[in-house]
C-alpha atoms as a PDB file:
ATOM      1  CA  UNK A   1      65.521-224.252 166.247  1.00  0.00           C
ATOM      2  CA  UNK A   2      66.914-225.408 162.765  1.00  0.00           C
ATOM      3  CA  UNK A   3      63.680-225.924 160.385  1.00  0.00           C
ATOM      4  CA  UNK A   4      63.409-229.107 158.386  1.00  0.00           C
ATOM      5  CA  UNK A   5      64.494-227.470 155.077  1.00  0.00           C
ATOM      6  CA  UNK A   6      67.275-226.185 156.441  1.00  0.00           C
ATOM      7  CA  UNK A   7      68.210-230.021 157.548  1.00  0.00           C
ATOM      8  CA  UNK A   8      67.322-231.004 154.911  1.00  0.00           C
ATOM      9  CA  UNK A   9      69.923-228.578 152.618  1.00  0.00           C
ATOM     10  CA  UNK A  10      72.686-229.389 154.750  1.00  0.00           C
ATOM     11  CA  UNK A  11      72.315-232.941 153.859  1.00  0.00           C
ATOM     12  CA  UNK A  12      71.468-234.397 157.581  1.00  0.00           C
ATOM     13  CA  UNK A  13      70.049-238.091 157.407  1.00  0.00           C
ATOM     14  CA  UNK A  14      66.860-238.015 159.094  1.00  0.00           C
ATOM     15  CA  UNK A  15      65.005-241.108 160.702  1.00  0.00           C
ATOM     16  CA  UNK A  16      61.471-241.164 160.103  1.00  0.00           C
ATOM     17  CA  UNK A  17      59.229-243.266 162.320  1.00  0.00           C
ATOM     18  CA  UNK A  18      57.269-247.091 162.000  1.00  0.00           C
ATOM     19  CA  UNK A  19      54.014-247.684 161.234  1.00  0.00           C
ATOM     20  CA  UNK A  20      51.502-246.433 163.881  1.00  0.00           C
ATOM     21  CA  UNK A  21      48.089-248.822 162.953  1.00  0.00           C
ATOM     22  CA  UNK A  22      50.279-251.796 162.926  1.00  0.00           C
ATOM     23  CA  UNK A  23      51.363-251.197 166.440  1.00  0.00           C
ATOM     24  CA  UNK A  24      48.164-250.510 167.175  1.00  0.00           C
ATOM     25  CA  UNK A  25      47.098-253.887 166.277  1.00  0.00           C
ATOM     26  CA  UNK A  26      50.037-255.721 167.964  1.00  0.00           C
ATOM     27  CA  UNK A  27      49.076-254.275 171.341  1.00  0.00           C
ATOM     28  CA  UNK A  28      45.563-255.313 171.206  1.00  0.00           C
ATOM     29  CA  UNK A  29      44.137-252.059 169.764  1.00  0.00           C
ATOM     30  CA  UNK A  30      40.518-253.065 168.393  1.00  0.00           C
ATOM     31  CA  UNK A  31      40.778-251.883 164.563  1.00  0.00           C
ATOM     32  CA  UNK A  32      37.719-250.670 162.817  1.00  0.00           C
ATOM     33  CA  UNK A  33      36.015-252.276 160.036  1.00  0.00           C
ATOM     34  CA  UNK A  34      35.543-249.348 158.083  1.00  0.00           C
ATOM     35  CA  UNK A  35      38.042-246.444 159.580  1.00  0.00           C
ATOM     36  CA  UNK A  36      41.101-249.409 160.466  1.00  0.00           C
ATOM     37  CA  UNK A  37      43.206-247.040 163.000  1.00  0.00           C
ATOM     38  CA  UNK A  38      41.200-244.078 162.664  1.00  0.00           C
ATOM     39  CA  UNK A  39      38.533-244.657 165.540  1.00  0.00           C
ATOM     40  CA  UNK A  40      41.035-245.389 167.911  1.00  0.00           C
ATOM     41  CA  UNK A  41      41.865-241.822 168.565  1.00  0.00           C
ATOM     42  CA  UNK A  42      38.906-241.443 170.488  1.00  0.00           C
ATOM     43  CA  UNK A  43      38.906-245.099 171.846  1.00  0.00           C
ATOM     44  CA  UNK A  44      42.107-245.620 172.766  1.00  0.00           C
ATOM     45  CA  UNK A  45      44.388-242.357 172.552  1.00  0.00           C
ATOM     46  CA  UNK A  46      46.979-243.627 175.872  1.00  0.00           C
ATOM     47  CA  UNK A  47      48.534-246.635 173.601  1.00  0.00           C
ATOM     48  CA  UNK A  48      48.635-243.302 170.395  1.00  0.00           C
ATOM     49  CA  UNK A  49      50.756-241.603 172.545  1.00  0.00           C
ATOM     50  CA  UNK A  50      52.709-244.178 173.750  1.00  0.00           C
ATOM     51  CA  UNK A  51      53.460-245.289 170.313  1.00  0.00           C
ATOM     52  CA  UNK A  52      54.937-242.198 169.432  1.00  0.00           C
ATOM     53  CA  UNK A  53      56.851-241.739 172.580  1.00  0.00           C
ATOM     54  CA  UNK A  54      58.566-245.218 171.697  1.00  0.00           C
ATOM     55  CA  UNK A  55      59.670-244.157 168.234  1.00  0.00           C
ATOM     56  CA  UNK A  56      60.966-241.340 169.707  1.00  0.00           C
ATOM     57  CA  UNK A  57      62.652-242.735 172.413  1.00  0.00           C
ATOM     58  CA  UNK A  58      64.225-245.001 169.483  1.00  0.00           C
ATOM     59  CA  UNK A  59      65.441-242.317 167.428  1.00  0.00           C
ATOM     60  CA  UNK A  60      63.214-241.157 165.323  1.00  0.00           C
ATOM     61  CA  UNK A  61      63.898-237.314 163.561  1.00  0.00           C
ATOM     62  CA  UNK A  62      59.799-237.276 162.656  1.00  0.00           C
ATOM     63  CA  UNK A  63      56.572-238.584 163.844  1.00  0.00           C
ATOM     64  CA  UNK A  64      53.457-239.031 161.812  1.00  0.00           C
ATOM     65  CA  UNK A  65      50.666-238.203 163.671  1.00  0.00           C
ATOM     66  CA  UNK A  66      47.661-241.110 163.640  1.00  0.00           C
ATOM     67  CA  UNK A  67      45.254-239.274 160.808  1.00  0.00           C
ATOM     68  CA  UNK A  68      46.245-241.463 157.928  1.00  0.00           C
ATOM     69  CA  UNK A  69      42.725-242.582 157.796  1.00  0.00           C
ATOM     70  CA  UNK A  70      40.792-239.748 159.375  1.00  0.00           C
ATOM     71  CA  UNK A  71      39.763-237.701 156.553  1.00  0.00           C
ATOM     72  CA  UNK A  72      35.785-237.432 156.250  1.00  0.00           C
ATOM     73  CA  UNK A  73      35.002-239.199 153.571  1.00  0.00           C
ATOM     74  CA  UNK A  74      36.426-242.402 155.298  1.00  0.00           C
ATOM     75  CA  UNK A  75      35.215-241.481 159.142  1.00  0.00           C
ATOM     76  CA  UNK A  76      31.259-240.635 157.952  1.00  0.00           C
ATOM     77  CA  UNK A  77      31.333-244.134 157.265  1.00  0.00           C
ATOM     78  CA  UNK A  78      32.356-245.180 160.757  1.00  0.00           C
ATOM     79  CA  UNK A  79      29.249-243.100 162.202  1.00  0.00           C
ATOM     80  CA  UNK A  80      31.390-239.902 163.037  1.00  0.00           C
ATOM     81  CA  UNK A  81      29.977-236.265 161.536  1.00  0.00           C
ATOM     82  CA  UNK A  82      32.399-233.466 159.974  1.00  0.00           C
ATOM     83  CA  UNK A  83      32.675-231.929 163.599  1.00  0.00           C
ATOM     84  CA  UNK A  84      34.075-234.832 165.511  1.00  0.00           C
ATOM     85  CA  UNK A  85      36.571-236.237 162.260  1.00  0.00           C
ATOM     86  CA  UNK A  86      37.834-231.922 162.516  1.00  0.00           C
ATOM     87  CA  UNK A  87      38.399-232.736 166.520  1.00  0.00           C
ATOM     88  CA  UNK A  88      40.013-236.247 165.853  1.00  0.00           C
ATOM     89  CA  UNK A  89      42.482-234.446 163.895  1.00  0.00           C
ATOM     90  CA  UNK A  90      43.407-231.795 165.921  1.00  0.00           C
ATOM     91  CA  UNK A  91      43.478-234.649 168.653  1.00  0.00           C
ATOM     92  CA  UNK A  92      45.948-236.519 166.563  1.00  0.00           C
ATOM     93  CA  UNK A  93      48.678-233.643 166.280  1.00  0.00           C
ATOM     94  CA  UNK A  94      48.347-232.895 169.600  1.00  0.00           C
ATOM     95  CA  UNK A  95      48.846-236.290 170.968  1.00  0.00           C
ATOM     96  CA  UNK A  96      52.014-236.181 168.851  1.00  0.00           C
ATOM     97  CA  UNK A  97      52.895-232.961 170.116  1.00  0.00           C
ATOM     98  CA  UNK A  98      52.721-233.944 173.653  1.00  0.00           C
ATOM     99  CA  UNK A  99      54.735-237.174 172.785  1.00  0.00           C
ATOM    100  CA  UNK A 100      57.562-235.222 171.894  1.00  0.00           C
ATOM    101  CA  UNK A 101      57.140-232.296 174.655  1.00  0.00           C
ATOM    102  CA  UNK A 102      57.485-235.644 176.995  1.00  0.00           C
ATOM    103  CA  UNK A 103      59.893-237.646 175.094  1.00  0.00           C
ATOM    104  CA  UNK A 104      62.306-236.199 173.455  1.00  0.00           C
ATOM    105  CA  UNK A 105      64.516-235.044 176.151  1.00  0.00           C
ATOM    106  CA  UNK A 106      65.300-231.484 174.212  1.00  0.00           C
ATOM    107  CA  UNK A 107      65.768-233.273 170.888  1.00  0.00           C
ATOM    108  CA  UNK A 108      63.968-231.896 167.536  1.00  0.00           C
ATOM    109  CA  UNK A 109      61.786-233.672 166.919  1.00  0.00           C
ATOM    110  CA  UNK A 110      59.271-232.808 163.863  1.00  0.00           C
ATOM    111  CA  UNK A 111      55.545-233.825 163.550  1.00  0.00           C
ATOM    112  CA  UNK A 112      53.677-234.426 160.690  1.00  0.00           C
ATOM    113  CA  UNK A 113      50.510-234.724 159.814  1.00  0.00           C
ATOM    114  CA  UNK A 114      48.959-237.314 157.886  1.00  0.00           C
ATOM    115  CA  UNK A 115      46.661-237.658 154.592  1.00  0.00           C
ATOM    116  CA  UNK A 116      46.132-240.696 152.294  1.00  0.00           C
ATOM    117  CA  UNK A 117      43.912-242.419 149.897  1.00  0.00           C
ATOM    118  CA  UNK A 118      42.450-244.465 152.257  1.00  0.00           C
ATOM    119  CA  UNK A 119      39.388-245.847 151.625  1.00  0.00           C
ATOM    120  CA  UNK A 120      36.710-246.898 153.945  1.00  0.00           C
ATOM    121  CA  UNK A 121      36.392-250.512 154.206  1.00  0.00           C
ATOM    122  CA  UNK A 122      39.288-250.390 151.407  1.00  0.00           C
ATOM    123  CA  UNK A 123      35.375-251.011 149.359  1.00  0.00           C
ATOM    124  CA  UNK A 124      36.695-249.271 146.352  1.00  0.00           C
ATOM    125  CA  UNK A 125      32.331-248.454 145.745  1.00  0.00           C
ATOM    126  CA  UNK A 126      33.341-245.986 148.649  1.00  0.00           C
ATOM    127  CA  UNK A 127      36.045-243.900 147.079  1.00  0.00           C
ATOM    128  CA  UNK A 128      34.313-240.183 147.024  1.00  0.00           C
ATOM    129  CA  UNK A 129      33.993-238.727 143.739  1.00  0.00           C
ATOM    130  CA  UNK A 130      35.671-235.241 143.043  1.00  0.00           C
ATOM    131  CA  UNK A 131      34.096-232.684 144.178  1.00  0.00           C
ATOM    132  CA  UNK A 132      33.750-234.548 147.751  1.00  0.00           C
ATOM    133  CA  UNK A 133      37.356-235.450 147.725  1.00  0.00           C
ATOM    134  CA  UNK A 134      37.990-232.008 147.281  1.00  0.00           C
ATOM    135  CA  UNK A 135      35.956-230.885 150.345  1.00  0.00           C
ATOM    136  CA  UNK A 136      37.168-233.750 152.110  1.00  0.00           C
ATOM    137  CA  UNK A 137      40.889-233.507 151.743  1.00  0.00           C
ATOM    138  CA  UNK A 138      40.463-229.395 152.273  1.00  0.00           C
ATOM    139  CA  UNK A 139      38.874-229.756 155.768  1.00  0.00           C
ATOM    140  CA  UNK A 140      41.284-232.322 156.894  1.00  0.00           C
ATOM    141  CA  UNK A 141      44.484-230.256 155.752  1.00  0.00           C
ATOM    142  CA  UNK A 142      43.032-227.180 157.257  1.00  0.00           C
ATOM    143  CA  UNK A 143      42.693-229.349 160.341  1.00  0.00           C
ATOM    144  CA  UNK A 144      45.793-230.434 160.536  1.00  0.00           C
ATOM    145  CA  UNK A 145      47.179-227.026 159.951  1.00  0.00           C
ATOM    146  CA  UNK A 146      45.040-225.649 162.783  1.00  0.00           C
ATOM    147  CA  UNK A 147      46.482-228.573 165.292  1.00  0.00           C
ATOM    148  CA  UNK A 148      50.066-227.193 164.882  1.00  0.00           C
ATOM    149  CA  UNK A 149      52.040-229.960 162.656  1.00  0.00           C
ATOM    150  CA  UNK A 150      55.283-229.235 161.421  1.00  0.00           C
ATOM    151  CA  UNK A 151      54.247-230.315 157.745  1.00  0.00           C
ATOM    152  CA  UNK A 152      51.884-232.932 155.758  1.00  0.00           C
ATOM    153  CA  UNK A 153      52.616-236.020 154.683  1.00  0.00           C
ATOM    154  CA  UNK A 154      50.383-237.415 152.089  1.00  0.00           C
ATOM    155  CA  UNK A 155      50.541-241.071 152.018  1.00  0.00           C
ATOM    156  CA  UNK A 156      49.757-244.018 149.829  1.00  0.00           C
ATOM    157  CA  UNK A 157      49.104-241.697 146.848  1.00  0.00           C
ATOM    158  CA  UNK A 158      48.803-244.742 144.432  1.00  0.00           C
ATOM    159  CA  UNK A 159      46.809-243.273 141.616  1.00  0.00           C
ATOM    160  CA  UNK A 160      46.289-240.152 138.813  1.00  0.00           C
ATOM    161  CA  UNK A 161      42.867-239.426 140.258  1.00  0.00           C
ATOM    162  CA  UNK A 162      42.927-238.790 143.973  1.00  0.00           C
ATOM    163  CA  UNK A 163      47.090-238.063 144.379  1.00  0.00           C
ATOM    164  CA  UNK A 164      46.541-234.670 143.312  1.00  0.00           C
ATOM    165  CA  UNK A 165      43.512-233.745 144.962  1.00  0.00           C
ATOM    166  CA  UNK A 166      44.999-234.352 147.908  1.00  0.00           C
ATOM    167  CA  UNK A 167      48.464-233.214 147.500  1.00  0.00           C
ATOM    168  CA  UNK A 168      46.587-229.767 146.583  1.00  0.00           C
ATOM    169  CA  UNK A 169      44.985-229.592 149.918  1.00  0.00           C
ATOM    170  CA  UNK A 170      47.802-229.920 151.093  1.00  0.00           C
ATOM    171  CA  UNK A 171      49.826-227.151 149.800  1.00  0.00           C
ATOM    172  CA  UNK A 172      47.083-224.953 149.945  1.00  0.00           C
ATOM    173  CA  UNK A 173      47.814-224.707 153.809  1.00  0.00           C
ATOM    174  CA  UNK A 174      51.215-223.302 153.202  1.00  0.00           C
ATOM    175  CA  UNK A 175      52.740-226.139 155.275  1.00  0.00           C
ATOM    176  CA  UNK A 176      55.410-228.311 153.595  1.00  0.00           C
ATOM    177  CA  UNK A 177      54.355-230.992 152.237  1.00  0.00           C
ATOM    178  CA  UNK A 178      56.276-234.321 150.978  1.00  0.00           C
ATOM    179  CA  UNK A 179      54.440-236.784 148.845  1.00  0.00           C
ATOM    180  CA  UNK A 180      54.531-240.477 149.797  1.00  0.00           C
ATOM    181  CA  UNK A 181      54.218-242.776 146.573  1.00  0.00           C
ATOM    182  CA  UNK A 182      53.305-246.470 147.185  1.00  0.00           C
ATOM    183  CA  UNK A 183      53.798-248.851 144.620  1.00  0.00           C
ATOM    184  CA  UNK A 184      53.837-252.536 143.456  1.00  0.00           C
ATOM    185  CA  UNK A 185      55.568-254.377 139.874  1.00  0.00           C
ATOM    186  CA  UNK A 186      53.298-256.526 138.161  1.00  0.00           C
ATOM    187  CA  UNK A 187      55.139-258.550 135.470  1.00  0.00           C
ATOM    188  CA  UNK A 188      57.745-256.567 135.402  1.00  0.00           C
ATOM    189  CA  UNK A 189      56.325-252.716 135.135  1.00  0.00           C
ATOM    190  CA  UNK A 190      56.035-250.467 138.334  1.00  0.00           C
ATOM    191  CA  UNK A 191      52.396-250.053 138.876  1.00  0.00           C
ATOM    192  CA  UNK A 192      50.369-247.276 140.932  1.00  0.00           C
ATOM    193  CA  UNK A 193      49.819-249.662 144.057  1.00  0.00           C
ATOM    194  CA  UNK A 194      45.550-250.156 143.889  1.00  0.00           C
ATOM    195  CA  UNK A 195      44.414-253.267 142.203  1.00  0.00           C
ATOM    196  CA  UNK A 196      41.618-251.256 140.753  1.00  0.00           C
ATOM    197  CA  UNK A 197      43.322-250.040 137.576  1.00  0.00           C
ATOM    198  CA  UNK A 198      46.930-251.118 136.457  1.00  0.00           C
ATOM    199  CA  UNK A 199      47.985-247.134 136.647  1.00  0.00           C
ATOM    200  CA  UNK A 200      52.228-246.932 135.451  1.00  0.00           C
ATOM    201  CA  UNK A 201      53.456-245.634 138.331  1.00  0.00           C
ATOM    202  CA  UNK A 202      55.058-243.247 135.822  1.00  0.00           C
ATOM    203  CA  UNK A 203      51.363-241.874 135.525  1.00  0.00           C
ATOM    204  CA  UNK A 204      51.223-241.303 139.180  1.00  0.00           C
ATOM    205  CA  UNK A 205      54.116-239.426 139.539  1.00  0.00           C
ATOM    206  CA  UNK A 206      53.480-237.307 136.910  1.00  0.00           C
ATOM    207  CA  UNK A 207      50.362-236.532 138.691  1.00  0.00           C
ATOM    208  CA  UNK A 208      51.629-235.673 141.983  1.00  0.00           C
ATOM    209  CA  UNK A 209      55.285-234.294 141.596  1.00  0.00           C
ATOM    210  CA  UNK A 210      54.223-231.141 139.727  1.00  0.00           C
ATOM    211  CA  UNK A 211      53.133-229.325 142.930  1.00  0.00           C
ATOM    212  CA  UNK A 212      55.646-227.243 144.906  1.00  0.00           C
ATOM    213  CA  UNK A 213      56.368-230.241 147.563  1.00  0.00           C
ATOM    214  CA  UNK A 214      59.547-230.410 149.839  1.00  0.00           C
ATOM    215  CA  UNK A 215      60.600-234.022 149.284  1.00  0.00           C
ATOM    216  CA  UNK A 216      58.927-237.016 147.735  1.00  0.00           C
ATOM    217  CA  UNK A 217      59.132-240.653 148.294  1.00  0.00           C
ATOM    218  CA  UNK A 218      58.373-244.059 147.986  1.00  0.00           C
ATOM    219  CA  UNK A 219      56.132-245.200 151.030  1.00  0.00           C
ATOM    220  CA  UNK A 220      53.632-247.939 152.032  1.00  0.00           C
ATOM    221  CA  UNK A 221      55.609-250.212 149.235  1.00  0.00           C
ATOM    222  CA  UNK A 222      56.950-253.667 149.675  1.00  0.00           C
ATOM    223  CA  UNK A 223      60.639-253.902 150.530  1.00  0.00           C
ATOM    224  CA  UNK A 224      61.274-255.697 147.119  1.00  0.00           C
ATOM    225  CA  UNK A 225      59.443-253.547 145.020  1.00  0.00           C
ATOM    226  CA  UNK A 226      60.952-250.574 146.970  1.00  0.00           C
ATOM    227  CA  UNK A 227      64.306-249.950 144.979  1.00  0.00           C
ATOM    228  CA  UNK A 228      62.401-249.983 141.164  1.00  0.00           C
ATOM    229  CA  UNK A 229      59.975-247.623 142.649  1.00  0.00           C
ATOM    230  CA  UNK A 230      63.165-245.214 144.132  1.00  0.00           C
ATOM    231  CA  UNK A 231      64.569-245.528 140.673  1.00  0.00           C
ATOM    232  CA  UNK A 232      61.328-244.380 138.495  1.00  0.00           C
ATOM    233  CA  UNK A 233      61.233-241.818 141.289  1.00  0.00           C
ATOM    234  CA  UNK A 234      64.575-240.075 140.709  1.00  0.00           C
ATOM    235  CA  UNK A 235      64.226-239.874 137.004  1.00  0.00           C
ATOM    236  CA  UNK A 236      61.249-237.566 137.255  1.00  0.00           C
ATOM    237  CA  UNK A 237      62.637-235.704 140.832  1.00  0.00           C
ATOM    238  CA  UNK A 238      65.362-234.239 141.695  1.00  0.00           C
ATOM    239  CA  UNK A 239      64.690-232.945 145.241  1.00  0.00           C
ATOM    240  CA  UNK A 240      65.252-234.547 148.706  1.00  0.00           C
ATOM    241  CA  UNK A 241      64.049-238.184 148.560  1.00  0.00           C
ATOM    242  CA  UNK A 242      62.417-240.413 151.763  1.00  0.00           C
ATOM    243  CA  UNK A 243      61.694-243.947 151.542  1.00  0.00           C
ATOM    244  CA  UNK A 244      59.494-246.166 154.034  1.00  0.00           C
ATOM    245  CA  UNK A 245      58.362-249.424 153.278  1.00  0.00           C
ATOM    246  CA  UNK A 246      56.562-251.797 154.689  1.00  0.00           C
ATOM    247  CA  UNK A 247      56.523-255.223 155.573  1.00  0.00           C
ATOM    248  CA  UNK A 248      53.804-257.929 155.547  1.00  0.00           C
ATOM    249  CA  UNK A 249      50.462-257.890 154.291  1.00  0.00           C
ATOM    250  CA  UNK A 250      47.060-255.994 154.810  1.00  0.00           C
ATOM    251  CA  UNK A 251      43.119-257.923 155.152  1.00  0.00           C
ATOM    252  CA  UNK A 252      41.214-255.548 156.187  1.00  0.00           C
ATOM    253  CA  UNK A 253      41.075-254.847 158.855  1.00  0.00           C
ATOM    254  CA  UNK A 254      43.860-256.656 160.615  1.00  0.00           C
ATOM    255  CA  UNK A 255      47.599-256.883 159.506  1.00  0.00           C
ATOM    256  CA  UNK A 256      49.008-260.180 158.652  1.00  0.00           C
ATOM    257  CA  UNK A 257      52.200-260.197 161.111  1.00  0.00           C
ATOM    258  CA  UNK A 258      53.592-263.629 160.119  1.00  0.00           C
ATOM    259  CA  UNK A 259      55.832-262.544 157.232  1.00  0.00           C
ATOM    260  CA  UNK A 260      57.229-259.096 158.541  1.00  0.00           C
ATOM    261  CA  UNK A 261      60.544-258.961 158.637  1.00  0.00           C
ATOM    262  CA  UNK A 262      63.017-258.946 161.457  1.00  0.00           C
ATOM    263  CA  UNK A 263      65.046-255.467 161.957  1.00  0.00           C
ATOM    264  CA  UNK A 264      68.410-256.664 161.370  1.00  0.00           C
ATOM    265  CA  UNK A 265      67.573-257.949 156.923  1.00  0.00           C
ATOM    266  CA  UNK A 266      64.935-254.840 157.745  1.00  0.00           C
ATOM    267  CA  UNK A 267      67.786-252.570 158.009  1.00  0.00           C
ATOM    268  CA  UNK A 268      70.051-254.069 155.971  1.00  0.00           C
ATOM    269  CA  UNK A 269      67.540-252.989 152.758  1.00  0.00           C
ATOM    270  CA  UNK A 270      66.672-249.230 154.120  1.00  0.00           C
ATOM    271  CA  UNK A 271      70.504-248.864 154.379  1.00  0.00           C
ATOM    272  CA  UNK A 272      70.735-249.486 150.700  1.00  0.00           C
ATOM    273  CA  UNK A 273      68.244-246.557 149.985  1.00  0.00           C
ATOM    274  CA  UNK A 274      70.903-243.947 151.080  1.00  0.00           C
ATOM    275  CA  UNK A 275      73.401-244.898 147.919  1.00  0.00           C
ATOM    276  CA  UNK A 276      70.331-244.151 145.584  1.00  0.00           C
ATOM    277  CA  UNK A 277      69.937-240.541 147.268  1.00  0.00           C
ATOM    278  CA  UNK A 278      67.428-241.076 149.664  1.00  0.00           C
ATOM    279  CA  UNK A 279      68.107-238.880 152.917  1.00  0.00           C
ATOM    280  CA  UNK A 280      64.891-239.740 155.272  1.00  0.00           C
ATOM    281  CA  UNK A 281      64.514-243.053 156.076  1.00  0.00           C
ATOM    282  CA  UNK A 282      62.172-245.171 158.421  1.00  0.00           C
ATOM    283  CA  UNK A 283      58.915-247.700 157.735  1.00  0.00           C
ATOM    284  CA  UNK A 284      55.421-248.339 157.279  1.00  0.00           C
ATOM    285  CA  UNK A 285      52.712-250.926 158.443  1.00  0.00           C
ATOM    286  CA  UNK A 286      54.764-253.864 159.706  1.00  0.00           C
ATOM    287  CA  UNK A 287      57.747-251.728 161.329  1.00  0.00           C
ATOM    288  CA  UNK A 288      58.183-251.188 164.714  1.00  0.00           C
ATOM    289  CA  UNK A 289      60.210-249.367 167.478  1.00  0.00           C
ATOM    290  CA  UNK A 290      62.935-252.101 167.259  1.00  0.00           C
ATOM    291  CA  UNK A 291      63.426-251.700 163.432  1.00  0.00           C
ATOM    292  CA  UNK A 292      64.020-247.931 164.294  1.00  0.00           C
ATOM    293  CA  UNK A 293      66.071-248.393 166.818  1.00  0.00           C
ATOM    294  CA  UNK A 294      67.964-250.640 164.957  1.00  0.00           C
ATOM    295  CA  UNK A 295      68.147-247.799 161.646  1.00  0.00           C
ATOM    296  CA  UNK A 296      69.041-245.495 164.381  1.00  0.00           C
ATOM    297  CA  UNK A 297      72.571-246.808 165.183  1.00  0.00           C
ATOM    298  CA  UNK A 298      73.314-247.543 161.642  1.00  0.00           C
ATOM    299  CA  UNK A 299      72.204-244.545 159.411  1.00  0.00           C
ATOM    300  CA  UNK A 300      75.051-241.692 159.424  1.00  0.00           C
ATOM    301  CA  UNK A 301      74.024-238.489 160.742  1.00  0.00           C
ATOM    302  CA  UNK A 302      74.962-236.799 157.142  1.00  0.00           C
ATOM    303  CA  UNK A 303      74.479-237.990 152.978  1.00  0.00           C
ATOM    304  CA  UNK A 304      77.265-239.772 151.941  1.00  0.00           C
ATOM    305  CA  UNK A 305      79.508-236.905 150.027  1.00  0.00           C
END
């Protein structure tokens, strides 16, 4: 099989998937207060699995498996102990796994696994100081590792402080790793995405991209505030790019469906991405099978040029 760096170097387009918790959610899923998609892993893994075999049946080059909010220092908080967070992550790679082993029809299809700065009850008074964000991130990486994913994903990395903790667990694992950047713009300066400290998203690149990471992008990001965020990207990196944004709006702990956008003006924007470099494509919270789909017919199997 070809490995994703070597698709990547030949300059194939990949699709990346939707956003897992928000499908979740639209197919009755019960969210947790403090752990949003996390606890349904062990509540409801059937409707995981399906998810993933959806976006793969609509195209999608790479699945993200459902531990963006499973790392410890978010689960103790929903009542579950080191051991079973370790066992909901290996459960989350494998339920990928076996979505593509069932899915795919033959097709590569890569898996990734999935670490963010996700905070229980999004109560900023329970973001983990260092040295437990250290632990926290290691164990979950290592865990993730141990379940077999292709690579790790970190997601929402929105600030100097916790981006590269967490991108160094990462790495540490010997996995790739590509570093999802989420952003907002705030009178007209690109901001690290929290509302907790107006970071320059300048700051939080800096903070992240100086690790040895296969391809860095702009994630979890409003579709308007995507392209400035691409741009202040690729003057600091100059390796493969990925963008997925997403569409609508967050209250913890439900997603606010009313303003997402439809796949066709959906597409229409993530098509734009590919003139600024990007070469993986695909969305966040908000974006489901039918935006993929959709992507999937109109992206071009290879970078333009």
């Amino acid at each position: 099989m070809v490995t994703l760096q070597e698709r990547l170097d030949r300059g194939d387009v990949l699709l990346i998937d939707g956003g897992m918790g928000t499908e979740l959610e639209r197919r009755g899923v019960e969210m947790d207060g403090e752990a949003w998609a996390g606890a349904a892993m062990k509540t409801r893994p059937d409707v995981i699995k399906e998810i993933h075999k959806e976006f793969i049946v609509a195209g999608a080059d790479l699945i993200i498996a459902n531990t963006y909010a499973t790392s410890p220092h978010v689960m103790k908080h929903a009542g579950f102990s080191n051991e079973e967070t370790h066992d909901l992550n290996l459960l989350g790679v494998r339920l990928a796994r076996e979505a593509v082993a069932e899915a795919a029809d033959g097709r590569q299809v890569f898996v990734a696994g999935s670490m963010s700065s996700f905070r229980a009850g999004l109560d900023v008074h329970k973001l983990p100081n260092k040295v437990e964000a250290r632990d926290s991130y290691r164990r979950q990486a290592q865990a993730l590792a141990e379940g077999g994913c292709d690579l790790i994903i970190l997601e929402m990395m929105l600030d100097p402080v916790i981006t590269p903790i967490a991108i160094a667990a990462a790495v540490e694992t010997g996995l790739p790793a590509w570093a999802g950047f989420s952003a907002r713009v705030a009178d007209g300066k690109v901001l690290g995405f929290h509302r907790y400290a107006d970071d320059a998203f300048d700051d939080v690149l800096d903070s992240g991209l100086s690790f040895p990471l296969q391809a860095a992008g702009i994630m979890h990001t409003n579709v308007e505030f995507t392209p400035p965020a691409l741009a202040a990207l690729k003057a600091k990196w100059s390796g493969p790019m990925f963008a997925y944004p997403h569409s609508g709006e967050f209250r913890m702990p439900h997603w606010q469906f009313d303003t997402v956008m439809k796949p066709e003006p959906f597409c229409g924007e993530a098509m734009g991405y590919l003139a600024g470099g990007v070469q993986a494509i695909g969305g966040c919270c908000g974006i489901g099978p039918d935006h993929i789909a959709m992507l999937k017919r109109g992206l071009p199997s290879h970078m333009p040029g």
